[in-house]
C-alpha atoms as a PDB file:
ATOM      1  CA  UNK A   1       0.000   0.000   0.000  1.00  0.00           C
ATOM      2  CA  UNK A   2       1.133   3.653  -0.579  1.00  0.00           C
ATOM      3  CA  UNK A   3       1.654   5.595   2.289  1.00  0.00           C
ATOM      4  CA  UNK A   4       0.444   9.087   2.215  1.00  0.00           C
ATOM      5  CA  UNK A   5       0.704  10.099   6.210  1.00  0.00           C
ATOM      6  CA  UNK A   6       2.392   8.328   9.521  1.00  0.00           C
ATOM      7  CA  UNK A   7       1.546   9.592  12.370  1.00  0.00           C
ATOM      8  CA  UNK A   8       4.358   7.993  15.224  1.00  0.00           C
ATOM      9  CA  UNK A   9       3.819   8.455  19.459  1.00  0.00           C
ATOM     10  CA  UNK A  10       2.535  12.038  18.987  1.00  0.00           C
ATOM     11  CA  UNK A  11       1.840  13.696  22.520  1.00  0.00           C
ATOM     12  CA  UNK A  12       0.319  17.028  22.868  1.00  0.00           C
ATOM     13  CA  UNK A  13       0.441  18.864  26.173  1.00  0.00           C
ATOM     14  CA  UNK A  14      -0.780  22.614  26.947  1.00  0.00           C
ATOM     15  CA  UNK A  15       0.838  24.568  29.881  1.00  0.00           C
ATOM     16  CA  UNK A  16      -1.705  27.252  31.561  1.00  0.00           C
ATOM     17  CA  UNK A  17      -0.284  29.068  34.519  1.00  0.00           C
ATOM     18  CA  UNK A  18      -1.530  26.373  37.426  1.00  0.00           C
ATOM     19  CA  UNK A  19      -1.264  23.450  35.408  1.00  0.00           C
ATOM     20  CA  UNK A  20       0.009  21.148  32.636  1.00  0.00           C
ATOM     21  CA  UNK A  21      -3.517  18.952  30.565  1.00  0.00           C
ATOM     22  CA  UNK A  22      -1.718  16.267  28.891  1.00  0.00           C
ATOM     23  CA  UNK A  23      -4.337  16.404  25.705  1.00  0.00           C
ATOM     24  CA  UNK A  24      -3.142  13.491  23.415  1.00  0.00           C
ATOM     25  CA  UNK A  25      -0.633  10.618  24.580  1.00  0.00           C
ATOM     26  CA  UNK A  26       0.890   8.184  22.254  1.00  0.00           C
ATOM     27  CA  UNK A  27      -1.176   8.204  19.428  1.00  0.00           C
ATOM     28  CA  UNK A  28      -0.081   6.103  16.414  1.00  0.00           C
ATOM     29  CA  UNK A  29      -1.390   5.404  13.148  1.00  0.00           C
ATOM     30  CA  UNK A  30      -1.238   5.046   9.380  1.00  0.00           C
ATOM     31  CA  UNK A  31      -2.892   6.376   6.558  1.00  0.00           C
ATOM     32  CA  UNK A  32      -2.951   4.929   2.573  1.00  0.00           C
ATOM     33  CA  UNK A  33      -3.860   6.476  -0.405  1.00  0.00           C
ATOM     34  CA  UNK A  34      -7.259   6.636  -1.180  1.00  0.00           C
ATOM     35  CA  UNK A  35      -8.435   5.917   2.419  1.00  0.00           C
ATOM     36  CA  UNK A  36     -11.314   7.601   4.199  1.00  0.00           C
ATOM     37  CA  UNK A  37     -10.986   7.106   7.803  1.00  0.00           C
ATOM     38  CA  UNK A  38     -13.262   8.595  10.365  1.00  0.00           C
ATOM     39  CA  UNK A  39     -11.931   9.659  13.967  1.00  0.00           C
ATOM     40  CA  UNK A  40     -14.782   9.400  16.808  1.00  0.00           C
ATOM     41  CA  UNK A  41     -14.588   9.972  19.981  1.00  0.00           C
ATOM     42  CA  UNK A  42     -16.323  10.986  23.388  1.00  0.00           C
ATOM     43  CA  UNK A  43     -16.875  14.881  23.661  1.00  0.00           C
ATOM     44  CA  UNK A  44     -13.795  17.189  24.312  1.00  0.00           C
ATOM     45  CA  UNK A  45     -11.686  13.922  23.501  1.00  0.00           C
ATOM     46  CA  UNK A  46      -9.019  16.332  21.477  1.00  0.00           C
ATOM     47  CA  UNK A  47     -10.859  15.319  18.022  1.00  0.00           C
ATOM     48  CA  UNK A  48     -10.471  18.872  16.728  1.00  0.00           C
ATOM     49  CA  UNK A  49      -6.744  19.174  18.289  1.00  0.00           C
ATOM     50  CA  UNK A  50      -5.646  15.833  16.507  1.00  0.00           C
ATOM     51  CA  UNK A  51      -6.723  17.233  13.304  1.00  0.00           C
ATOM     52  CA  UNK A  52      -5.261  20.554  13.733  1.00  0.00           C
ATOM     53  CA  UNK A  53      -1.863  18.976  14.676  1.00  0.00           C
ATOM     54  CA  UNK A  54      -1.657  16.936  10.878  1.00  0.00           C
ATOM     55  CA  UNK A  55      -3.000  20.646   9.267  1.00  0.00           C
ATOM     56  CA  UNK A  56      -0.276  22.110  10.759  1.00  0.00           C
ATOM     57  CA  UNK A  57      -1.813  24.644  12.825  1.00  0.00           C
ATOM     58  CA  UNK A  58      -0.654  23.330  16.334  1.00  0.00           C
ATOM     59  CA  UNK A  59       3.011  21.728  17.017  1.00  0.00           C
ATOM     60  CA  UNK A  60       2.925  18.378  18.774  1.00  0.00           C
ATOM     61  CA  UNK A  61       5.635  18.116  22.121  1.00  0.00           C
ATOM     62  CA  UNK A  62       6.465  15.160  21.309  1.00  0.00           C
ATOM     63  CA  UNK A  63       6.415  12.403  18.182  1.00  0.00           C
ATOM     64  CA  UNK A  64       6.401  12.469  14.697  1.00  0.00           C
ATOM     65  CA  UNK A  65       4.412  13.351  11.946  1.00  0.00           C
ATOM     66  CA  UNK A  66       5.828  11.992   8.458  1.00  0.00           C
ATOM     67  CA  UNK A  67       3.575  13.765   5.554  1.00  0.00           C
ATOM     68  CA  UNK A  68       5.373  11.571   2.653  1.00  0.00           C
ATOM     69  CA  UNK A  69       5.776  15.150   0.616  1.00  0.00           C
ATOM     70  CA  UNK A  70       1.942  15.113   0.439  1.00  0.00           C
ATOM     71  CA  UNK A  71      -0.242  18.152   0.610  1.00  0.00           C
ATOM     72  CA  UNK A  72      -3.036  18.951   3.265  1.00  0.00           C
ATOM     73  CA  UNK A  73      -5.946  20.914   2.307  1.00  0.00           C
ATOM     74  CA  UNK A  74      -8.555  21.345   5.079  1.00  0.00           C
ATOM     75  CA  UNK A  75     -12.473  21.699   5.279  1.00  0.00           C
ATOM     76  CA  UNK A  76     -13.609  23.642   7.957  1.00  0.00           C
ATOM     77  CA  UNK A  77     -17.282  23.375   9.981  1.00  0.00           C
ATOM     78  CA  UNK A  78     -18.096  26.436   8.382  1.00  0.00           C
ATOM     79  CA  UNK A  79     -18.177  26.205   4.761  1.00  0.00           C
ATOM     80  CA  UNK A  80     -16.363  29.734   4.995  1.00  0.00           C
ATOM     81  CA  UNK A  81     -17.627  31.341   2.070  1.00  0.00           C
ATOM     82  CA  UNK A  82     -16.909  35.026   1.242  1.00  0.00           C
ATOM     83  CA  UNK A  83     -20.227  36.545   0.877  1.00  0.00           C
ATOM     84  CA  UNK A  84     -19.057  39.469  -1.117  1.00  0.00           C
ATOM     85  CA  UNK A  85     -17.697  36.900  -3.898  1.00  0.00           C
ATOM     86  CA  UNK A  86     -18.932  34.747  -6.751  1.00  0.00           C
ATOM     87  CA  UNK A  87     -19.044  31.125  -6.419  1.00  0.00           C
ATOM     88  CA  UNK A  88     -16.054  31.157  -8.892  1.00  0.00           C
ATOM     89  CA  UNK A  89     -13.900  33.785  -7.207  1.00  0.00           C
ATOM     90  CA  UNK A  90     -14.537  31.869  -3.570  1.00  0.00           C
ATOM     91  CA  UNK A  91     -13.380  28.693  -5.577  1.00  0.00           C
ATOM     92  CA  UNK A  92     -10.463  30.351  -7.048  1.00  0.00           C
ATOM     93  CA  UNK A  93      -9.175  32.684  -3.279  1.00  0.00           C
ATOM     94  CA  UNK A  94      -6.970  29.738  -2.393  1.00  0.00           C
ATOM     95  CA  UNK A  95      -5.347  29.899  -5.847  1.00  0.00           C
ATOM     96  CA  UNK A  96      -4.732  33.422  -5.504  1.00  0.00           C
ATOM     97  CA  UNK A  97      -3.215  33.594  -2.506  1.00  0.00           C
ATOM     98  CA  UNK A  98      -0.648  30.738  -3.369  1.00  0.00           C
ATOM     99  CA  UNK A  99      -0.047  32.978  -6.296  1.00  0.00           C
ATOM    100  CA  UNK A 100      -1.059  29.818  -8.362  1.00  0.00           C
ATOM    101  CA  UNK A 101      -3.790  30.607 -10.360  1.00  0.00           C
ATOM    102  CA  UNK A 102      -2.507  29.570 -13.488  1.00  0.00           C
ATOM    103  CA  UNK A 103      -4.633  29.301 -16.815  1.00  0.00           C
ATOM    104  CA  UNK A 104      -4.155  25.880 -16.238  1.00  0.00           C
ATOM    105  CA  UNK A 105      -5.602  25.665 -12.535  1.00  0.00           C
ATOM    106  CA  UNK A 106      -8.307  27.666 -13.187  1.00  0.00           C
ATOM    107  CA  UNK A 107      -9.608  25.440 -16.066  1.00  0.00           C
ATOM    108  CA  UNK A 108      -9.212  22.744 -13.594  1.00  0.00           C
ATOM    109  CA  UNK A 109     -11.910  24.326 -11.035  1.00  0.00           C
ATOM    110  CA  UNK A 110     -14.068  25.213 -14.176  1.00  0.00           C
ATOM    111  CA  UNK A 111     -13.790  21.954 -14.772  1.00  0.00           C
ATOM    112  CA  UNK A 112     -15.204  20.570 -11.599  1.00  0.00           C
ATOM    113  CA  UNK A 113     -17.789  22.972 -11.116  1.00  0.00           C
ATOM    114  CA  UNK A 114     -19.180  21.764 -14.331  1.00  0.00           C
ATOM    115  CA  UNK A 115     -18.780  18.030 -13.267  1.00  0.00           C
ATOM    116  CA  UNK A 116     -20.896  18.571 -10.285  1.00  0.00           C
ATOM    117  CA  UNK A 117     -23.202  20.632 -10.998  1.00  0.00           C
ATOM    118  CA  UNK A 118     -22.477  24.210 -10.470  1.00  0.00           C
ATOM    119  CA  UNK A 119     -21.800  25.429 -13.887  1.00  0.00           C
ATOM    120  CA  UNK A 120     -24.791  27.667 -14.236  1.00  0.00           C
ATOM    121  CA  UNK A 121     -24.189  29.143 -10.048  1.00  0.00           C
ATOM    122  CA  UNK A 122     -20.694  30.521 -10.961  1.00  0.00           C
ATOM    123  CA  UNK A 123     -21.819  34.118 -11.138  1.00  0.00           C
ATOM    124  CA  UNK A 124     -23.562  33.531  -7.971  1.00  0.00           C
ATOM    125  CA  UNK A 125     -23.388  34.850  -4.771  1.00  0.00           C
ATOM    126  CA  UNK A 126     -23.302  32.137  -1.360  1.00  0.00           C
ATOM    127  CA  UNK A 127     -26.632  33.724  -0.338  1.00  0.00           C
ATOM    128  CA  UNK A 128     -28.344  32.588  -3.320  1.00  0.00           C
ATOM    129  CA  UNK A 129     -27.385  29.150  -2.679  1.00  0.00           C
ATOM    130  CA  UNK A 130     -28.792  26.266  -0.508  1.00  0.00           C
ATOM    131  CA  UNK A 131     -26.508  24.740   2.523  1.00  0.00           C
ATOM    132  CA  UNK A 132     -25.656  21.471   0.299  1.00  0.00           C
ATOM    133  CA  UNK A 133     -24.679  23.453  -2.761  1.00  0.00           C
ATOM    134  CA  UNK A 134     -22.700  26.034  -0.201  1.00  0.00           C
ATOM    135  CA  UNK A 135     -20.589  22.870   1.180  1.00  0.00           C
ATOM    136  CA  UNK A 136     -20.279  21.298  -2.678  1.00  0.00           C
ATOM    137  CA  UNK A 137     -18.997  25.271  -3.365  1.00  0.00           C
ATOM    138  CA  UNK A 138     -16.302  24.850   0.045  1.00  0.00           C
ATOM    139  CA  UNK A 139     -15.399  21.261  -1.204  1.00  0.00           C
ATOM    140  CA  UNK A 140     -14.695  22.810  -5.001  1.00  0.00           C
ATOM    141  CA  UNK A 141     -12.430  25.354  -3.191  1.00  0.00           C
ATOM    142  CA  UNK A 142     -10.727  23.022  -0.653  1.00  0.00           C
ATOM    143  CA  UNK A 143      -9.765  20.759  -4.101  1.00  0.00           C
ATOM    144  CA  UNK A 144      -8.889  23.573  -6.231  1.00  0.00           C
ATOM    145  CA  UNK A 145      -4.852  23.752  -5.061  1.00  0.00           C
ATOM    146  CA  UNK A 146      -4.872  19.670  -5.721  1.00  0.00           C
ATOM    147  CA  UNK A 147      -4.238  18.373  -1.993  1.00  0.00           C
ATOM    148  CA  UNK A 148      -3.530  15.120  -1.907  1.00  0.00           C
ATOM    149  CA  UNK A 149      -5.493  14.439   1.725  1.00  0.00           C
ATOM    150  CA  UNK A 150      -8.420  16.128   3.020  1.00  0.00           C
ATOM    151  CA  UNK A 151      -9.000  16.683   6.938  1.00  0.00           C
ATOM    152  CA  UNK A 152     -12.425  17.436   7.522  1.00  0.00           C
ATOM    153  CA  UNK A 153     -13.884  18.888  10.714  1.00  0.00           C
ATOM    154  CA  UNK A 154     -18.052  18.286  11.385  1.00  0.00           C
ATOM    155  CA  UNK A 155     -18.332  19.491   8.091  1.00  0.00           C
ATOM    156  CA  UNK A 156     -21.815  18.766   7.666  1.00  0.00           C
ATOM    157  CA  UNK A 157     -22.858  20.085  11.260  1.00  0.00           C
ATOM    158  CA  UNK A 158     -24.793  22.600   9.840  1.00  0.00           C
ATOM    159  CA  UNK A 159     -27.018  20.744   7.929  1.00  0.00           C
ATOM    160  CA  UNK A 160     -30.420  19.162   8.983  1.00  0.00           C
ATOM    161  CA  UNK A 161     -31.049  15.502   8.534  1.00  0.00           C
ATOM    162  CA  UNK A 162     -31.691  14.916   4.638  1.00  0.00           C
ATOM    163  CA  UNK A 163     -29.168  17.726   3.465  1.00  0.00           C
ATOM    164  CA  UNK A 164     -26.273  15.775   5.233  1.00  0.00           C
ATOM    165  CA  UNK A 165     -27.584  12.180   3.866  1.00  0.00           C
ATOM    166  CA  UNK A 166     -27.601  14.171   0.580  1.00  0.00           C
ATOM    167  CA  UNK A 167     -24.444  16.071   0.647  1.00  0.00           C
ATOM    168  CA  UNK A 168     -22.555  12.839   2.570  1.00  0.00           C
ATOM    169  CA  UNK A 169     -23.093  11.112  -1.157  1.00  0.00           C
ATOM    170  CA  UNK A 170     -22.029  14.084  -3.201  1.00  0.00           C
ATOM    171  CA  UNK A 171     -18.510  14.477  -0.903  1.00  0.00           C
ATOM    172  CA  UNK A 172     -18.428  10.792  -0.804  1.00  0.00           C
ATOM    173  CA  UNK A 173     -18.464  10.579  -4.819  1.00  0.00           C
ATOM    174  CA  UNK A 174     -16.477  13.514  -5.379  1.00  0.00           C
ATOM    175  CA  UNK A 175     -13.263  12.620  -3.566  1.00  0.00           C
ATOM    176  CA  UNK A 176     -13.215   8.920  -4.821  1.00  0.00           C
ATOM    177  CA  UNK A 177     -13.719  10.139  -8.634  1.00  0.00           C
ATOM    178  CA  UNK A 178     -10.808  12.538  -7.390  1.00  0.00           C
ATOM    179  CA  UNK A 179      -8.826   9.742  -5.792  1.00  0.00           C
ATOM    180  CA  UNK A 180      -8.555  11.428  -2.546  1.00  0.00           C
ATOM    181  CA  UNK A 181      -7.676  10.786   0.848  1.00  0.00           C
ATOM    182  CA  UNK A 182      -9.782  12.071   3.408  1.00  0.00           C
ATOM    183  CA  UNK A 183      -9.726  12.149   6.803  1.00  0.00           C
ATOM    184  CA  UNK A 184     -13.049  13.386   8.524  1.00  0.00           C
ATOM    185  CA  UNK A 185     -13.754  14.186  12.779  1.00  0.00           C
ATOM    186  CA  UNK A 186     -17.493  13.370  13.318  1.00  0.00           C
ATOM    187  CA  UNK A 187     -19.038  13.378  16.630  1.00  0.00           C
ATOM    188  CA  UNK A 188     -21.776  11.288  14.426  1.00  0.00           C
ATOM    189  CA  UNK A 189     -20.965   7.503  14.337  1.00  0.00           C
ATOM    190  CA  UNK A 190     -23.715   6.725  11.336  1.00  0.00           C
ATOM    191  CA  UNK A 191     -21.529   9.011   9.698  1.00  0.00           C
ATOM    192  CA  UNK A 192     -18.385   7.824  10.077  1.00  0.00           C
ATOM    193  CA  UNK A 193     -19.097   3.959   9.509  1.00  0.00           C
ATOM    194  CA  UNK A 194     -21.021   4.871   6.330  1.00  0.00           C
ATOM    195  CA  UNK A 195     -19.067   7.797   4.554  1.00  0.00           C
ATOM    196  CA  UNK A 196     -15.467   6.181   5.997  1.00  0.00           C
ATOM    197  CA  UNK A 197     -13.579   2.240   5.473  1.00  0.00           C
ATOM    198  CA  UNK A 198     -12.018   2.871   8.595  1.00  0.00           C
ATOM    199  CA  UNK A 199     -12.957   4.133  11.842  1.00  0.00           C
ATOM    200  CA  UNK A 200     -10.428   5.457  14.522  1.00  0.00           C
ATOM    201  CA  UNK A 201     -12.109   5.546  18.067  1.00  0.00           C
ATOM    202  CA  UNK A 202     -10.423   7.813  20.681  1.00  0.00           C
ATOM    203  CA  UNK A 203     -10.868   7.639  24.659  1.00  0.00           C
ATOM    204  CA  UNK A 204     -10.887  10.442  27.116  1.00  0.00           C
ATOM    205  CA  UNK A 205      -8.439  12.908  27.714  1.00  0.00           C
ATOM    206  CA  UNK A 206      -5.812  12.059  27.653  1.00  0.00           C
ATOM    207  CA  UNK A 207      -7.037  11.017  24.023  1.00  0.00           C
ATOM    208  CA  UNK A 208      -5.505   7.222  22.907  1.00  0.00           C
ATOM    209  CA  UNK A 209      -6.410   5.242  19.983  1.00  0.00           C
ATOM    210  CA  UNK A 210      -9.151   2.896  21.763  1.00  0.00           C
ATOM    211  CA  UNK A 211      -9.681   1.004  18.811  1.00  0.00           C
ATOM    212  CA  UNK A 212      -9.830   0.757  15.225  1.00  0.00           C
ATOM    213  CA  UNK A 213     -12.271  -0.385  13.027  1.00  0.00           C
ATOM    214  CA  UNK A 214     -12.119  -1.939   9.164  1.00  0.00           C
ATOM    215  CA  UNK A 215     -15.822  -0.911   7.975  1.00  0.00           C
ATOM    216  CA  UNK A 216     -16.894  -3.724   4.995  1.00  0.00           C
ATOM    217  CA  UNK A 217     -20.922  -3.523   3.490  1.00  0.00           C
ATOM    218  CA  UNK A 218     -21.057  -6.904   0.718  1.00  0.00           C
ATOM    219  CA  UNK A 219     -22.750  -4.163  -1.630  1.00  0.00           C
ATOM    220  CA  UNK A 220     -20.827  -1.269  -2.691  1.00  0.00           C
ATOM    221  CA  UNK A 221     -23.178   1.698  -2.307  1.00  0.00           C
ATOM    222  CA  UNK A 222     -23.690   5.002  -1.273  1.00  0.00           C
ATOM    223  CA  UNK A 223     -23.471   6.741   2.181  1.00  0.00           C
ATOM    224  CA  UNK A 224     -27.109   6.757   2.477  1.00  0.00           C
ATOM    225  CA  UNK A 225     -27.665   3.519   1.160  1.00  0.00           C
ATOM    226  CA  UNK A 226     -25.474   1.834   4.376  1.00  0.00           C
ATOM    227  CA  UNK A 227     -27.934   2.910   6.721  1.00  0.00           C
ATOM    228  CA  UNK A 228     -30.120   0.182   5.482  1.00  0.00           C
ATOM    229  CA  UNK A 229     -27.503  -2.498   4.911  1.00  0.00           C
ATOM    230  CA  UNK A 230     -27.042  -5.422   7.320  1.00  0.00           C
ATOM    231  CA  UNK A 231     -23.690  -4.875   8.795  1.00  0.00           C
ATOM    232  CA  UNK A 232     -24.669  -0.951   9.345  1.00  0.00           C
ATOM    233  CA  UNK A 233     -25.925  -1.437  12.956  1.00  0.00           C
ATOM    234  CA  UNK A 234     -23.097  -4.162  13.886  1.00  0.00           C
ATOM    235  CA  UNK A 235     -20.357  -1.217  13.633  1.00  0.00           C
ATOM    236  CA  UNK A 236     -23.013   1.383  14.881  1.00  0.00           C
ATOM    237  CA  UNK A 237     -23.163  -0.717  17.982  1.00  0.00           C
ATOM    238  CA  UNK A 238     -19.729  -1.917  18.069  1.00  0.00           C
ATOM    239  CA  UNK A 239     -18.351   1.812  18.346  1.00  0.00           C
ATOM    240  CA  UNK A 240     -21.376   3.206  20.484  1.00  0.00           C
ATOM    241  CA  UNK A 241     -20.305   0.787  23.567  1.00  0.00           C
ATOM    242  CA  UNK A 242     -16.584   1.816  22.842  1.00  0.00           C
ATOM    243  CA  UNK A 243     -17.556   5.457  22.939  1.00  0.00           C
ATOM    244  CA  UNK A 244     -19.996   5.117  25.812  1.00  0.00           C
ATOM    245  CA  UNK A 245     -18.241   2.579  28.007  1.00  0.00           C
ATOM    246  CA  UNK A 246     -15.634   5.864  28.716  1.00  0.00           C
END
């Protein structure tokens, strides 16, 4: 398999002025192309931390992080958007500011708009949009610089009930016709087993790997389509009791 990120014994510790929280202790694990793996976890595990620590955006104290010359790009739970700008120019802002909007690149987001279905919503403005084309609009941005993994943070949050079933199959679709590798924090464990092959349950501060789960449905379907499928409320169940036994 082709390695795209190692993560090795990674601690994370924050001093405040009358004490040092130890947030995440010995965490290890490793990540292939073209996986989707989920991280779950009990509330104020260090989800969010553990995903800011492989963007970059927080050091670790201790451990390694081994990116394989890969690029990050990262979806926040806000899709973000600029309200003041066009569905193209919000897809085209992280271009700009690497200074590499090319002829080349921009084609390429053109490109994708077109391919799911936001050609005719380019001279658009975010308002005029509904929350599952908004988060179609942040994904388009997040893949316009070509990252090779995405981290994902409660991206569909936001969303009520059939917008994130509906939106779970769009991302799902996009990022395998993309051949990306995506990993997503969800406090929502239908999510992960259904959107994600493998499932990374952490325990309590200080957040460990508890477990980790290879996610298999016999038919090859869409996110949605796993809530109905036999082996959907095995791992639903499975991961519940780790999560809740904390």
């Amino acid at each position: 398999m082709n390695s795209v990120l190692s993560v090795n014994n990674i601690h994370k510790v924050y001093h405040t002025t009358k004490a040092e929280i130890e947030a995440i202790k010995d965490i290890t694990f490793n990540v292939n192309q073209g996986d989707f793996i989920a991280i779950v976890g009990p509330s104020g595990c260090g989800k969010s931390t553990l995903l800011s620590i492989l963007n970059g955006q927080e050091n670790v104290t201790s451990g390694k992080i081994d990116y394989h010359h890969k690029t990050i790009g990262y979806m926040l739970q806000d899709d973000a958007l600029f309200d003041w700008l066009t569905v193209l120019d919000n897809c085209l802002i992280g271009l700009k500011i690497k200074k590499q909007l090319t002829k080349e690149n921009k084609e390429y987001v053109l490109n994708l708009l077109d391919k799911y279905g936001l050609k005719d919503f380019i001279n658009s403005y975010p308002r005029n949009l509904s929350g599952g084309m908004r988060k179609r609009v942040a994904l388009i941005r997040t893949l316009a610089t070509k990252p090779d993994i995405l981290l994902m943070d409660e991206p569909f949050s936001a969303l009520d009930f059939q917008s994130r079933l509906k939106i779970s199959n769009d991302v799902y679709q996009i990022l395998k016709e993309e051949n990306k590798t995506l990993i997503l924090v969800t406090h929502d464990i239908s999510e992960a087993v259904t959107l994600c092959e493998k499932v990374l349950v952490l325990s309590k501060r200080p957040s460990t790997i508890k477990n980790i789960y290879s996610i298999f449905y016999s038919q090859k379907t869409l996110p949605s389509s796993k809530r109905t499928a036999l082996e959907f409320n095995d791992y639903y169940q499975q991961i519940w009791r780790d999560i809740d036994h904390e």
